[in-house]
N, C-alpha and C. Protein backbone atom coordinates (compact mmCIF):
# COMPACT_ATOMS: atom_id res chain seq x y z
N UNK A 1 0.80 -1.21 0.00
CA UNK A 1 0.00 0.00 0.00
C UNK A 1 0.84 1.27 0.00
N UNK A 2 1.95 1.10 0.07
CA UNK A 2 3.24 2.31 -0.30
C UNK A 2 3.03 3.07 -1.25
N UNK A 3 2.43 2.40 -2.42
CA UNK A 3 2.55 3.00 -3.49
C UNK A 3 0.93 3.73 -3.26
N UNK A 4 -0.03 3.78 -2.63
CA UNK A 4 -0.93 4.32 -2.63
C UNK A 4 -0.89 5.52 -1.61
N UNK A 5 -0.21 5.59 -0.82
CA UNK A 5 -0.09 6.90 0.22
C UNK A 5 0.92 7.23 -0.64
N UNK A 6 1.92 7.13 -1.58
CA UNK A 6 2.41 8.20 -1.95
C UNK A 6 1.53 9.12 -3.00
N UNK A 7 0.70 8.04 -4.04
CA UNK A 7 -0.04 8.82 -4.83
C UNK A 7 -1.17 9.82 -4.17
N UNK A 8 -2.04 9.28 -3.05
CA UNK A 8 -2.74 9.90 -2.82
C UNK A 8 -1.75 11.07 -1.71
N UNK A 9 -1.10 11.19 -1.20
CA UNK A 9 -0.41 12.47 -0.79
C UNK A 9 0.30 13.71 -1.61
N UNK A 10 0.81 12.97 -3.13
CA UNK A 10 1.32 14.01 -4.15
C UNK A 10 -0.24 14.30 -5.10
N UNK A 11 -1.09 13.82 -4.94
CA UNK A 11 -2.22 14.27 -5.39
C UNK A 11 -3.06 15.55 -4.48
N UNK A 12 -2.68 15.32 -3.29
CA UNK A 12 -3.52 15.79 -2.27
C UNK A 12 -2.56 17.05 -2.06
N UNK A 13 -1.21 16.67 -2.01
CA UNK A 13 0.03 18.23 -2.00
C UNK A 13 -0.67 19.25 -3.09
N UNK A 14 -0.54 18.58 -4.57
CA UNK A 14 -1.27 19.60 -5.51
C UNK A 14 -2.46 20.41 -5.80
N UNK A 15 -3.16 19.71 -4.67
CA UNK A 15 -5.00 20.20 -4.62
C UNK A 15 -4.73 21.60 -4.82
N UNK A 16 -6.19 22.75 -5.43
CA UNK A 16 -6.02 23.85 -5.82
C UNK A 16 -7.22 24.62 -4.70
N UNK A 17 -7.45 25.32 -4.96
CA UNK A 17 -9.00 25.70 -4.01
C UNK A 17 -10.42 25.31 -4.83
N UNK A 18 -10.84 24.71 -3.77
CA UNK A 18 -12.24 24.00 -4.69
C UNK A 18 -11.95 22.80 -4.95
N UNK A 19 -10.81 22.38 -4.91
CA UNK A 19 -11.11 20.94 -5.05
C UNK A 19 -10.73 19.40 -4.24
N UNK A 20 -10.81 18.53 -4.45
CA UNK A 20 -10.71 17.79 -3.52
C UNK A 20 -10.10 16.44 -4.05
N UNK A 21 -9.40 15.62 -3.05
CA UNK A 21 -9.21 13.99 -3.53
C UNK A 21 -9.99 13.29 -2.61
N UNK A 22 -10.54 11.93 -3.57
CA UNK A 22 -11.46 11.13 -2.42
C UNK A 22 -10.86 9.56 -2.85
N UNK A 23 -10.33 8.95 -1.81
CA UNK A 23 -10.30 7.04 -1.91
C UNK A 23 -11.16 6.39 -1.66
N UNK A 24 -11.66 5.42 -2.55
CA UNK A 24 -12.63 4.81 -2.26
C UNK A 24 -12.30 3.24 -2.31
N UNK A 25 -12.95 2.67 -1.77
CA UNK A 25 -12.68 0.69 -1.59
C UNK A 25 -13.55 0.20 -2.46
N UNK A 26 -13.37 -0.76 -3.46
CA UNK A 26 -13.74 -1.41 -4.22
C UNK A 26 -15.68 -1.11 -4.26
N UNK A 27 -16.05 -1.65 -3.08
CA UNK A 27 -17.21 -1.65 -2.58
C UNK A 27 -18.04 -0.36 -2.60
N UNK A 28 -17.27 0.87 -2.15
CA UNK A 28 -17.36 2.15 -1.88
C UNK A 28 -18.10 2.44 -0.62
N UNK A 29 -17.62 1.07 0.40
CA UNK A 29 -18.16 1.14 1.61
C UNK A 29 -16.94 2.10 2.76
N UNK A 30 -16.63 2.44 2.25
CA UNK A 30 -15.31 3.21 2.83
C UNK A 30 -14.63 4.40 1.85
N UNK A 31 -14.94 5.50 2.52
CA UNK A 31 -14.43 6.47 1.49
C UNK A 31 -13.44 7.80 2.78
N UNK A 32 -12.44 8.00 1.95
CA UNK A 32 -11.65 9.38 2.30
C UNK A 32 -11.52 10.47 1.26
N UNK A 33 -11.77 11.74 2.06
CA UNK A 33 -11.71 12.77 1.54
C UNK A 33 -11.10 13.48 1.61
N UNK A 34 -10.27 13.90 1.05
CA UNK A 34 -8.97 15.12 1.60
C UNK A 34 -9.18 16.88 0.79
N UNK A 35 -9.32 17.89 1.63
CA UNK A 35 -9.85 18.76 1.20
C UNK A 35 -9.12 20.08 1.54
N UNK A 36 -8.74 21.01 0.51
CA UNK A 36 -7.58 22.30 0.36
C UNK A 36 -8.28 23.11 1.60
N UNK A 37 -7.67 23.56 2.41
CA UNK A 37 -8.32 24.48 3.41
C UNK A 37 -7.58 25.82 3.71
N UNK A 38 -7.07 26.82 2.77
CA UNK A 38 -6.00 28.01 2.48
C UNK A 38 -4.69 27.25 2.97
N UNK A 39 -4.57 27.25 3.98
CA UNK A 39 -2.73 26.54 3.70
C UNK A 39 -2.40 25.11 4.27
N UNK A 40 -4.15 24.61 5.08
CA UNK A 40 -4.10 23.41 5.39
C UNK A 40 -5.05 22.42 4.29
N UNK A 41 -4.91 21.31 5.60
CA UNK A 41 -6.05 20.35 4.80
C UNK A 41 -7.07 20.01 5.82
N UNK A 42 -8.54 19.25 5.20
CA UNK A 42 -9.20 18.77 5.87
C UNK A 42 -9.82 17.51 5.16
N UNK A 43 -9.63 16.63 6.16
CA UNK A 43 -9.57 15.12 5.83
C UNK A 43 -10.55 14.29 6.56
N UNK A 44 -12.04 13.61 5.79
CA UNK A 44 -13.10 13.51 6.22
C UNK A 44 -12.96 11.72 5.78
N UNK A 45 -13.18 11.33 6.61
CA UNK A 45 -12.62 9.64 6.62
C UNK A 45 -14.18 9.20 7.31
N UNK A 46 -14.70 8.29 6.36
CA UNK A 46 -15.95 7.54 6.66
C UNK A 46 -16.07 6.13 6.35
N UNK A 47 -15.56 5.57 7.14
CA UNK A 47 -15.25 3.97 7.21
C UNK A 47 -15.54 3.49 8.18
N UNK A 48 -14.62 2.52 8.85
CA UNK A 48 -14.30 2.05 10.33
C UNK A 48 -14.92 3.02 10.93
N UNK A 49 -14.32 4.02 10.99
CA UNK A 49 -14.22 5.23 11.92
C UNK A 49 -14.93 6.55 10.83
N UNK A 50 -15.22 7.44 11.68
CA UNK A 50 -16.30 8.31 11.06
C UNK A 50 -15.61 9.72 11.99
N UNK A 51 -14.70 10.44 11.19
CA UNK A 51 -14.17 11.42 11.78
C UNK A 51 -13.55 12.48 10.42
N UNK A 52 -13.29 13.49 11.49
CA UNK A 52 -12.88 14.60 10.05
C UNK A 52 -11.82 15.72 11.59
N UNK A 53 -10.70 15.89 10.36
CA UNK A 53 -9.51 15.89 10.67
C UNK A 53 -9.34 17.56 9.96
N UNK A 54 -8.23 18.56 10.81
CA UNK A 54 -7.65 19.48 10.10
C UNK A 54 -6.48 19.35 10.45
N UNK A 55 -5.47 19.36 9.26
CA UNK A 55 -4.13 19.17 9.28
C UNK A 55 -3.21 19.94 8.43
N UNK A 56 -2.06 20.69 9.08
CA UNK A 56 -1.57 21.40 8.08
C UNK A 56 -0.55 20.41 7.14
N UNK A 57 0.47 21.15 6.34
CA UNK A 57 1.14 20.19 5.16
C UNK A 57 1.97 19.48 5.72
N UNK A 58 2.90 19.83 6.97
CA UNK A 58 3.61 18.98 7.33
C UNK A 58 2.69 17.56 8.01
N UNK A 59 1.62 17.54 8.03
CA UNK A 59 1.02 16.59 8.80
C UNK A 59 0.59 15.59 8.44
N UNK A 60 0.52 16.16 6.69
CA UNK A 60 -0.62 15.71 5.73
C UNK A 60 -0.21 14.41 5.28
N UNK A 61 1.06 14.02 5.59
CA UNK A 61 1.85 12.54 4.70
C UNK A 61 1.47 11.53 5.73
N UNK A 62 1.50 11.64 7.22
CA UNK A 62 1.80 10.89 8.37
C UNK A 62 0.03 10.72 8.50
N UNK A 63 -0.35 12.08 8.63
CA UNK A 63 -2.21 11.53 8.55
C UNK A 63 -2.60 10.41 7.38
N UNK A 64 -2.53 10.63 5.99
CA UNK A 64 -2.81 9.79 5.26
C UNK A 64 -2.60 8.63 5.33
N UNK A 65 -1.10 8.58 5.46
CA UNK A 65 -0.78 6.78 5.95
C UNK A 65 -1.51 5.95 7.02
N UNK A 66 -1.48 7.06 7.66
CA UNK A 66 -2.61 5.96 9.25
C UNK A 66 -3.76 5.72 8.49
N UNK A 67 -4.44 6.75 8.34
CA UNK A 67 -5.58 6.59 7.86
C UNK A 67 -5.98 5.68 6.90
N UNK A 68 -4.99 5.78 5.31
CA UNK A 68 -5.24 4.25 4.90
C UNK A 68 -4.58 2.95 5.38
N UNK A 69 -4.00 2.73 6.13
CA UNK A 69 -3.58 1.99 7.36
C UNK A 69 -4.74 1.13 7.79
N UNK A 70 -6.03 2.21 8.67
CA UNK A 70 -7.15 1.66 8.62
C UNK A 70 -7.97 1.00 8.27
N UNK A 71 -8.06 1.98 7.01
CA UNK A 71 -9.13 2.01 5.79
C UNK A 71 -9.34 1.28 5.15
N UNK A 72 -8.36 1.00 4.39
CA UNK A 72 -7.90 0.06 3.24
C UNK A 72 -6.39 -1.29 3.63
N UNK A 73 -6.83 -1.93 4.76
CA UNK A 73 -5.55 -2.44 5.67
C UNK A 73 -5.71 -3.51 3.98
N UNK A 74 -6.42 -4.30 3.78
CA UNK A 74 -6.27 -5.68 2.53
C UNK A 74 -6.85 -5.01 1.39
N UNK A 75 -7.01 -3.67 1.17
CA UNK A 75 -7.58 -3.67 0.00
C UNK A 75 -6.73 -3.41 -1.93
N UNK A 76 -6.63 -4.59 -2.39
CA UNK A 76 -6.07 -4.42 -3.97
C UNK A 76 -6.42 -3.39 -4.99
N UNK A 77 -7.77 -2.85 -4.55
CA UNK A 77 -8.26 -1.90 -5.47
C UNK A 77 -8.84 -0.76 -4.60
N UNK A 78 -8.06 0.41 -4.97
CA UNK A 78 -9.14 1.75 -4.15
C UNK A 78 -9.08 2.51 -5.48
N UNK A 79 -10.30 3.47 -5.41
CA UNK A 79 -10.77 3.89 -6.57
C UNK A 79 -10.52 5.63 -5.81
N UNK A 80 -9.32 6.22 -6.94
CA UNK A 80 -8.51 7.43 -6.12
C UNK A 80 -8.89 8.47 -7.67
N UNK A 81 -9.77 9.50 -7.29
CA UNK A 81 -10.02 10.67 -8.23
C UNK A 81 -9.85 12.00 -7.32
N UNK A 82 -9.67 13.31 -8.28
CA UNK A 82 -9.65 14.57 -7.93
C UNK A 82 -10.92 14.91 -8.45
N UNK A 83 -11.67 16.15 -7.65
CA UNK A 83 -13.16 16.35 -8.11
C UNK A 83 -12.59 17.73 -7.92
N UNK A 84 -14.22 18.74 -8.04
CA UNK A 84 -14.64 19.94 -7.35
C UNK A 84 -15.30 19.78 -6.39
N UNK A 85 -14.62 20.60 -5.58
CA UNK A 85 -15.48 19.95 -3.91
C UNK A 85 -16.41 20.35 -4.04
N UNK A 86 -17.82 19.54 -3.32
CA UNK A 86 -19.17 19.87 -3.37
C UNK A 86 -19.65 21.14 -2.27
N UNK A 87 -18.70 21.91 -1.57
CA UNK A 87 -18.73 22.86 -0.58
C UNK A 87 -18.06 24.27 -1.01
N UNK A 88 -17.78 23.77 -2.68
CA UNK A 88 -17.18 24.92 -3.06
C UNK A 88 -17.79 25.63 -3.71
N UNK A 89 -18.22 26.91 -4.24
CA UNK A 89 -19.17 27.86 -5.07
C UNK A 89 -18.76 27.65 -6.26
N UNK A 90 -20.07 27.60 -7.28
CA UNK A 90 -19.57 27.75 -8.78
C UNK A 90 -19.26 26.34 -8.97
């Protein structure tokens, strides 16, 4: 799963305003959201656990890993896109 916290963290470094990355599990019974917040992030994890997180950039590599740690401990397939966040105008 190495190779998935790095993608989803250099995906989530590049976020712009308005938009967002979300992981999802095969099933889409488990989803994370990671979201631009001016110089932080906010990271809305609805799985196992049902919590939402603000973290600035230095935080943002060490949060992700736990989190899919959790999330996705056996999973072969997570389904990883960039959107427009649904909280954003326009």
């Amino acid at each position: 799963m190495k190779s998935l916290e790095r993608t989803a963290y250099n995906l989530a470094a590049k976020l712009g305003p308005g938009q967002e990355l979300s992981m999802k599990s095969f099933k889409k019974d488990r989803v994370v959201t990671v979201s631009r917040l001016g110089s932080g992030y906010s990271i809305k994890e609805a799985g196992f656990i049902k919590e939402e997180y603000s973290v600035n950039a230095e935080e943002l590599k060490k949060k992700i890993g736990s989190i899919i740690d959790i999330e996705f401990p056996r999973s072969h397939e997570v389904l990883v896109s960039v959107s427009r966040s649904k909280e954003s105008p326009g």
